[in-house]
C-alpha atoms as a PDB file:
ATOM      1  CA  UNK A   1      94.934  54.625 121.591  1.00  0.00           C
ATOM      2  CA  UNK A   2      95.465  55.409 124.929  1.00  0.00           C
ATOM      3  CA  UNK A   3      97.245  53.054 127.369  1.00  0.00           C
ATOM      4  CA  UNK A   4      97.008  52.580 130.940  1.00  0.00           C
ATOM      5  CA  UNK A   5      99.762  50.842 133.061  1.00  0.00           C
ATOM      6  CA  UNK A   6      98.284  49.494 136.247  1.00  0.00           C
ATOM      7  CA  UNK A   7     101.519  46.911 137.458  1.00  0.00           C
ATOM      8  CA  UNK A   8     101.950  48.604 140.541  1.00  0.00           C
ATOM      9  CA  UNK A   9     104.655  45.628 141.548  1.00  0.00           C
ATOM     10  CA  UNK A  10     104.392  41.802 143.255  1.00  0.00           C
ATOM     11  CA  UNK A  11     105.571  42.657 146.212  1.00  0.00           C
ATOM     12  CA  UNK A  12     104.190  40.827 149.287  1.00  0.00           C
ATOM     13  CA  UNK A  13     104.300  42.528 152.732  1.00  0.00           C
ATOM     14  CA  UNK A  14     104.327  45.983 153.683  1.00  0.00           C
ATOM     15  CA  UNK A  15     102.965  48.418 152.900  1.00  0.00           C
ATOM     16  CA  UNK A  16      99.998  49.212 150.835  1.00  0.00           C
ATOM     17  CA  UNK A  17     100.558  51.642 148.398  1.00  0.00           C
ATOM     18  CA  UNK A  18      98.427  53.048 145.536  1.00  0.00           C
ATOM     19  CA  UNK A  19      99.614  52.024 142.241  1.00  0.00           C
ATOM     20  CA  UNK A  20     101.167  54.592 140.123  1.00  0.00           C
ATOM     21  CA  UNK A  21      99.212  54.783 136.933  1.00  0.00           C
ATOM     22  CA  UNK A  22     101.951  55.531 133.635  1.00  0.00           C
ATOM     23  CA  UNK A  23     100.234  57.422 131.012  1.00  0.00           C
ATOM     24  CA  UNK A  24     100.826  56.756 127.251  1.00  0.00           C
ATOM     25  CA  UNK A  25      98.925  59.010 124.519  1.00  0.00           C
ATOM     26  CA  UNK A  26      99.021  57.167 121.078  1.00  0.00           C
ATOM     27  CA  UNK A  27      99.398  60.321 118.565  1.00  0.00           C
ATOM     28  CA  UNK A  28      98.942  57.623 115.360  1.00  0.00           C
ATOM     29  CA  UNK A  29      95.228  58.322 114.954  1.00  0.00           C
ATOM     30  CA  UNK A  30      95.849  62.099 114.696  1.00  0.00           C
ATOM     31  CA  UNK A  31      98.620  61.957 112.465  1.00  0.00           C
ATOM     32  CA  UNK A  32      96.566  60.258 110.256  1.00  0.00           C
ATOM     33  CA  UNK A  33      93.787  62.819 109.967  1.00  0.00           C
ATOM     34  CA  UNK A  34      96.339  64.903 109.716  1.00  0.00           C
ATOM     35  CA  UNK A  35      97.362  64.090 106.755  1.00  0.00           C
ATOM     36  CA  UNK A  36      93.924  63.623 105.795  1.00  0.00           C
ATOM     37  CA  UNK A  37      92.851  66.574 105.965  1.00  0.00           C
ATOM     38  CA  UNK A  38      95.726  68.536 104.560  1.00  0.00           C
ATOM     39  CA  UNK A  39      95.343  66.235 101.319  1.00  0.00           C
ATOM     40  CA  UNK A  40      91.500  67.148 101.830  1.00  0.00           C
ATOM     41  CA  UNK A  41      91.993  71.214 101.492  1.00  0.00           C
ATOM     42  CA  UNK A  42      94.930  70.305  98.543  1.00  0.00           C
ATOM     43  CA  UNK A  43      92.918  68.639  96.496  1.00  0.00           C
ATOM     44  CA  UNK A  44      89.549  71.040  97.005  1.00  0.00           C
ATOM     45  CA  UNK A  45      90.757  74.032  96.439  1.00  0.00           C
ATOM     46  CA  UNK A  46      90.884  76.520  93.782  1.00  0.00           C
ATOM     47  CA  UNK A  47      94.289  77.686  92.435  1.00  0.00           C
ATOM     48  CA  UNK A  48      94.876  81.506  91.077  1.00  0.00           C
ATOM     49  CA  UNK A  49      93.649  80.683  87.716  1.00  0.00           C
ATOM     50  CA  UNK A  50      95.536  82.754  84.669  1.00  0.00           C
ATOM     51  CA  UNK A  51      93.532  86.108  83.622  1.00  0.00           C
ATOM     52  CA  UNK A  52      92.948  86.486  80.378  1.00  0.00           C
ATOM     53  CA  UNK A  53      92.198  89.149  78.529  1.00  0.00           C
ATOM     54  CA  UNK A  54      89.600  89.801  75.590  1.00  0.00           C
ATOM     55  CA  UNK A  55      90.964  90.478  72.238  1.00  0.00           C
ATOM     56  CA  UNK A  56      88.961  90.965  69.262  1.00  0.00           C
ATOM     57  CA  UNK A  57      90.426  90.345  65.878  1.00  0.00           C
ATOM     58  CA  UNK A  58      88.477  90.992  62.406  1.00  0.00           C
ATOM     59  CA  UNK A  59      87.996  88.075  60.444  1.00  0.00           C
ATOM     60  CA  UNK A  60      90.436  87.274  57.662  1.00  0.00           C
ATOM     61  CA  UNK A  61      87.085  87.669  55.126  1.00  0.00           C
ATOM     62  CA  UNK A  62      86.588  91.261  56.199  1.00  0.00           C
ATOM     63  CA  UNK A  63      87.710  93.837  54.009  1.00  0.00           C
ATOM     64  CA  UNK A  64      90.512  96.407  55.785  1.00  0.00           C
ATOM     65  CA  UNK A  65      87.829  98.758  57.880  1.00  0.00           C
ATOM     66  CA  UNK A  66      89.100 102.009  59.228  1.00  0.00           C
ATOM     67  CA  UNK A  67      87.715 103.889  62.205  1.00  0.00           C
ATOM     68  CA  UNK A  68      86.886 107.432  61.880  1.00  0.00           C
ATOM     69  CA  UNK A  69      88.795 108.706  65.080  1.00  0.00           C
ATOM     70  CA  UNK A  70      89.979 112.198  65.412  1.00  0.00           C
ATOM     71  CA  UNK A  71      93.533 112.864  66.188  1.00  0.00           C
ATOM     72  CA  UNK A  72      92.695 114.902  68.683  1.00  0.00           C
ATOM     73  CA  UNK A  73      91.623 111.368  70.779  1.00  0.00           C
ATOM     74  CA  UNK A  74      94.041 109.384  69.665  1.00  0.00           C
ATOM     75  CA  UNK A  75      97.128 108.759  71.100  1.00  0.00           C
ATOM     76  CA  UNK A  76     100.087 106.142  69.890  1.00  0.00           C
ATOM     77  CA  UNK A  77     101.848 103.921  71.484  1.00  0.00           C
ATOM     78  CA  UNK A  78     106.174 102.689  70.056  1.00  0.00           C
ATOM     79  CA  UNK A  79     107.086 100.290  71.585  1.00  0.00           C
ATOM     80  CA  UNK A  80     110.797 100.132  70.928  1.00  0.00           C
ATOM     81  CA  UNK A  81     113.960  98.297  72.595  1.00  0.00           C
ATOM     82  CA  UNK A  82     115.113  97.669  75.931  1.00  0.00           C
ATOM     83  CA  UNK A  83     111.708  98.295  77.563  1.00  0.00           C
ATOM     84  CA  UNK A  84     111.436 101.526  76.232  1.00  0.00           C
ATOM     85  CA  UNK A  85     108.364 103.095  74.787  1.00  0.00           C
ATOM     86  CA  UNK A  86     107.744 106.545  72.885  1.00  0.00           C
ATOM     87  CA  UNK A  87     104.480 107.776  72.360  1.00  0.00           C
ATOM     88  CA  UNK A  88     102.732 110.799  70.918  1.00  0.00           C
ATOM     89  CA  UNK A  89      99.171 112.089  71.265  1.00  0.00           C
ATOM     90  CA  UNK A  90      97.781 113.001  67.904  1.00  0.00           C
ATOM     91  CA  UNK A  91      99.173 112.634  64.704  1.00  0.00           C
ATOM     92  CA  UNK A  92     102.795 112.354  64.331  1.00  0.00           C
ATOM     93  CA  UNK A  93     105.071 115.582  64.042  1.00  0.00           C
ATOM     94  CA  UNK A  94     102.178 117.615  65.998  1.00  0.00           C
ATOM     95  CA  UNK A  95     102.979 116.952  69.668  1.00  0.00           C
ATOM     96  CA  UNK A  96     106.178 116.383  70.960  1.00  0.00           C
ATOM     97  CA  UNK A  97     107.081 112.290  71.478  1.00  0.00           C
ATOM     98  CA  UNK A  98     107.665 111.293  75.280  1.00  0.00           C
ATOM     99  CA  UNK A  99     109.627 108.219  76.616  1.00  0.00           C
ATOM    100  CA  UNK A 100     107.943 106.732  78.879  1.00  0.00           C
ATOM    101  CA  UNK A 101     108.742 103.596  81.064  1.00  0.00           C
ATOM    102  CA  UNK A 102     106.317 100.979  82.156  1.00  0.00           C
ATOM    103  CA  UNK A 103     104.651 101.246  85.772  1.00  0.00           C
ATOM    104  CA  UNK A 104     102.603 103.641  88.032  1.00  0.00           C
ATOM    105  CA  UNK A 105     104.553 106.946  87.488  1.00  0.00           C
ATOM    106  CA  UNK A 106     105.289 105.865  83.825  1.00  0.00           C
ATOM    107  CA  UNK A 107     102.899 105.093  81.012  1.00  0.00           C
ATOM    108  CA  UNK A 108     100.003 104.274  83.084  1.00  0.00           C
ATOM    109  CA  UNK A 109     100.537 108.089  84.878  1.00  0.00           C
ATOM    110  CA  UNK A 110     100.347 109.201  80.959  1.00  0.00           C
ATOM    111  CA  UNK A 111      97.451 107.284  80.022  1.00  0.00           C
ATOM    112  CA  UNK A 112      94.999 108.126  83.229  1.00  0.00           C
ATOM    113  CA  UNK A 113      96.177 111.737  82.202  1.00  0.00           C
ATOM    114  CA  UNK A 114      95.236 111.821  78.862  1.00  0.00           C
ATOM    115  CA  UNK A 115      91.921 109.650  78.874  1.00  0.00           C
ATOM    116  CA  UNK A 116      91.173 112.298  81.447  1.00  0.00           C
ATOM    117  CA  UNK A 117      91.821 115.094  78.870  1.00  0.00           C
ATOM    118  CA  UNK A 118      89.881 113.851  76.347  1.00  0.00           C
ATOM    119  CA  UNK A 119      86.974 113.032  78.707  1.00  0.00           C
ATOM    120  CA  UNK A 120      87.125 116.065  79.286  1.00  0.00           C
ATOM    121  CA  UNK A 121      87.163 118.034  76.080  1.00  0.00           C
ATOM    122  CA  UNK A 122      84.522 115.792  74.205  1.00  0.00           C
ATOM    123  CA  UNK A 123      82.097 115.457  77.052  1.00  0.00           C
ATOM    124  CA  UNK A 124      81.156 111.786  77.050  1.00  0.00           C
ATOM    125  CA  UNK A 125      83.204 108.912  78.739  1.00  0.00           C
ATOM    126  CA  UNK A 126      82.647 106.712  75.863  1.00  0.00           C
ATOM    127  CA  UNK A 127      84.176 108.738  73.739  1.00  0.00           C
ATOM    128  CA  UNK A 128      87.202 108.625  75.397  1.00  0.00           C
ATOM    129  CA  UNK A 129      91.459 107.645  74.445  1.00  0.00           C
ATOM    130  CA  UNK A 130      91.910 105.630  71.487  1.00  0.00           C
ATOM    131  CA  UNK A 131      95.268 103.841  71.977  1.00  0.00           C
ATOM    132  CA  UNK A 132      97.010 102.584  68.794  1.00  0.00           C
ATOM    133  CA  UNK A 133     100.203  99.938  69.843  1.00  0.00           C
ATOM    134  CA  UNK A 134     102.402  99.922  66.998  1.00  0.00           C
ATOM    135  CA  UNK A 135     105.184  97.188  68.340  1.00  0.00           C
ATOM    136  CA  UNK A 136     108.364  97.236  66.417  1.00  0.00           C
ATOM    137  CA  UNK A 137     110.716  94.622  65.327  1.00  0.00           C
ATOM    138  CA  UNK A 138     113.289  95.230  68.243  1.00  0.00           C
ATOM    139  CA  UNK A 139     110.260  94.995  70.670  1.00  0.00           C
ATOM    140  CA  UNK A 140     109.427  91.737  72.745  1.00  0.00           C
ATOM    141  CA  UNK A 141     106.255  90.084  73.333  1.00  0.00           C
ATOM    142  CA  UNK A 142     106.352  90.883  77.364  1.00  0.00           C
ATOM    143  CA  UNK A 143     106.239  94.554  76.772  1.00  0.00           C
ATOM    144  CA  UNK A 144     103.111  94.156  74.611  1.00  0.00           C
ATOM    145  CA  UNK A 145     101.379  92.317  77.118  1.00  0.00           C
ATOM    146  CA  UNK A 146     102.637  94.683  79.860  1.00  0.00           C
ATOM    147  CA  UNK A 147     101.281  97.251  77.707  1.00  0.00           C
ATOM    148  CA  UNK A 148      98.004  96.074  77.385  1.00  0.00           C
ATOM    149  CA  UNK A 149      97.893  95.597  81.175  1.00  0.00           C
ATOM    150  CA  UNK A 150      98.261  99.129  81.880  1.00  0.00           C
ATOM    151  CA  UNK A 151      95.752 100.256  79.250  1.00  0.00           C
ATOM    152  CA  UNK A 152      93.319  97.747  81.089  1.00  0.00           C
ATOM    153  CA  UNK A 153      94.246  98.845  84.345  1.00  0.00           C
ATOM    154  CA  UNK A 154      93.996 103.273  83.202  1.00  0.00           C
ATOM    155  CA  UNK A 155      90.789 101.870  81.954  1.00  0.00           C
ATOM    156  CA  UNK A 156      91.207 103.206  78.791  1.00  0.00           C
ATOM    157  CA  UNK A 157      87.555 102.402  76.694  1.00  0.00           C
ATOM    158  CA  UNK A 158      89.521 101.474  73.403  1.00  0.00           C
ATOM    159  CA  UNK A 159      92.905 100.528  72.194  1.00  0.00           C
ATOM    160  CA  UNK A 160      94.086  99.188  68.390  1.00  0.00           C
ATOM    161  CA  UNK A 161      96.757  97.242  67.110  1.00  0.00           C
ATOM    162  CA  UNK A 162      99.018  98.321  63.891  1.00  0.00           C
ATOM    163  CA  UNK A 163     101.970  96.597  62.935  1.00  0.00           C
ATOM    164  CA  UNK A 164     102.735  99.190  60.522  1.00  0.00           C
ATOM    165  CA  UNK A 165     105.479 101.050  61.789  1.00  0.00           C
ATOM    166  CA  UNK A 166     106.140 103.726  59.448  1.00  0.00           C
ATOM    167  CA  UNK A 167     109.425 105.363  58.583  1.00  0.00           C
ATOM    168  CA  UNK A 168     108.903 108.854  60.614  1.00  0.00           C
ATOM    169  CA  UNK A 169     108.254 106.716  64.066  1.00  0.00           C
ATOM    170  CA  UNK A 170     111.434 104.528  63.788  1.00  0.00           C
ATOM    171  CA  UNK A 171     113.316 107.952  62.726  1.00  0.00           C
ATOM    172  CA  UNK A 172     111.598 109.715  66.090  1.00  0.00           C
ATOM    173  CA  UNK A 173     112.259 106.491  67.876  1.00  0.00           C
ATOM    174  CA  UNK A 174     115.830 106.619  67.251  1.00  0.00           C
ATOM    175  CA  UNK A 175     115.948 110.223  68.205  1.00  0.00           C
ATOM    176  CA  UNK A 176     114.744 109.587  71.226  1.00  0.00           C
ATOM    177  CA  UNK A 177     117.017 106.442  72.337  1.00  0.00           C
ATOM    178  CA  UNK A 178     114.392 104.131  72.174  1.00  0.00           C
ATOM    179  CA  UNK A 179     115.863 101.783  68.962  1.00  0.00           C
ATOM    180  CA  UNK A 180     118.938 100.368  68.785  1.00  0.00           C
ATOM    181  CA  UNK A 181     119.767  98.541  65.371  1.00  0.00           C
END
């Protein structure tokens, strides 16, 4: 590893010097466990491993069962094109519709809010927003997952899925910008 020149010359005569030691550090060693451990910390640890989230789906035996919910809990969710959604507490033609965008001051602003209010006016958390996502034909797949993010992340106790867009919604959705044909 390390190396040590002691030559200090042949020269006969004169005067007697001390010999000049060279020094020579071989870094080959610690290159090596270098490497080692670096491959070492690779290969033990953990990645960020993919979040999933739990969806429960009735069985394909089960007859059509429907929840008794009250419209004043409920509120639905459009989601419609170009990342645009419109939603409505209650049932439709009652409230006013809202677009709403995706993010903190967007749909997740409206959900907190209204989770809140129905906390509020029934008395017991568990009893709080019911969500329905109705996703629409001009819709894509990344706004329904981004949707179901922020309804995990308002922690919103229950949410339902309806592909059963009826006529009224796409009529208010077009009113309101959010579907292009």
């Amino acid at each position: 590893m390390a190396e040590l020149d002691t030559s200090g010359g042949d020269k006969k005569g004169g005067k007697v010097r001390s010999k000049k030691q060279s020094t020579k550090v071989d870094l080959t060693a610690m290159v090596d466990l270098a490497f080692l451990l670096i491959t070492f910390f690779m290969l033990t640890t953990t990645l960020a491993k993919p979040q999933a989230m739990d969806m429960f789906m009735p069985d394909k035996n089960d007859k059509n069962e429907e929840l008794d919910v009250k419209a004043s809990r409920t509120m639905t969710v459009l989601l419609g094109s170009d990342n645009k959604i419109v939603w409505y507490m209650g049932v439709i033609g009652d409230n006013p519709p809202t677009v709403d965008n995706f993010g903190k001051n967007g749909i997740r602003k409206s959900l907190v809010e209204n989770n809140k209010q129905v906390i509020a006016n029934t008395g017991n958390p568990e009893k709080g927003l019911m969500v329905i996502i109705k996703p629409t034909d001009k819709s894509v797949y990344k706004n329904f997952v981004d949707i179901l993010d922020e309804i995990k992340i308002a922690n919103v106790p229950s949410y339902g899925i309806n592909n059963k867009v009826e006529n009224a919604e796409i009529g208010l959705m077009k009113d309101q910008g959010a579907f292009k044909e």
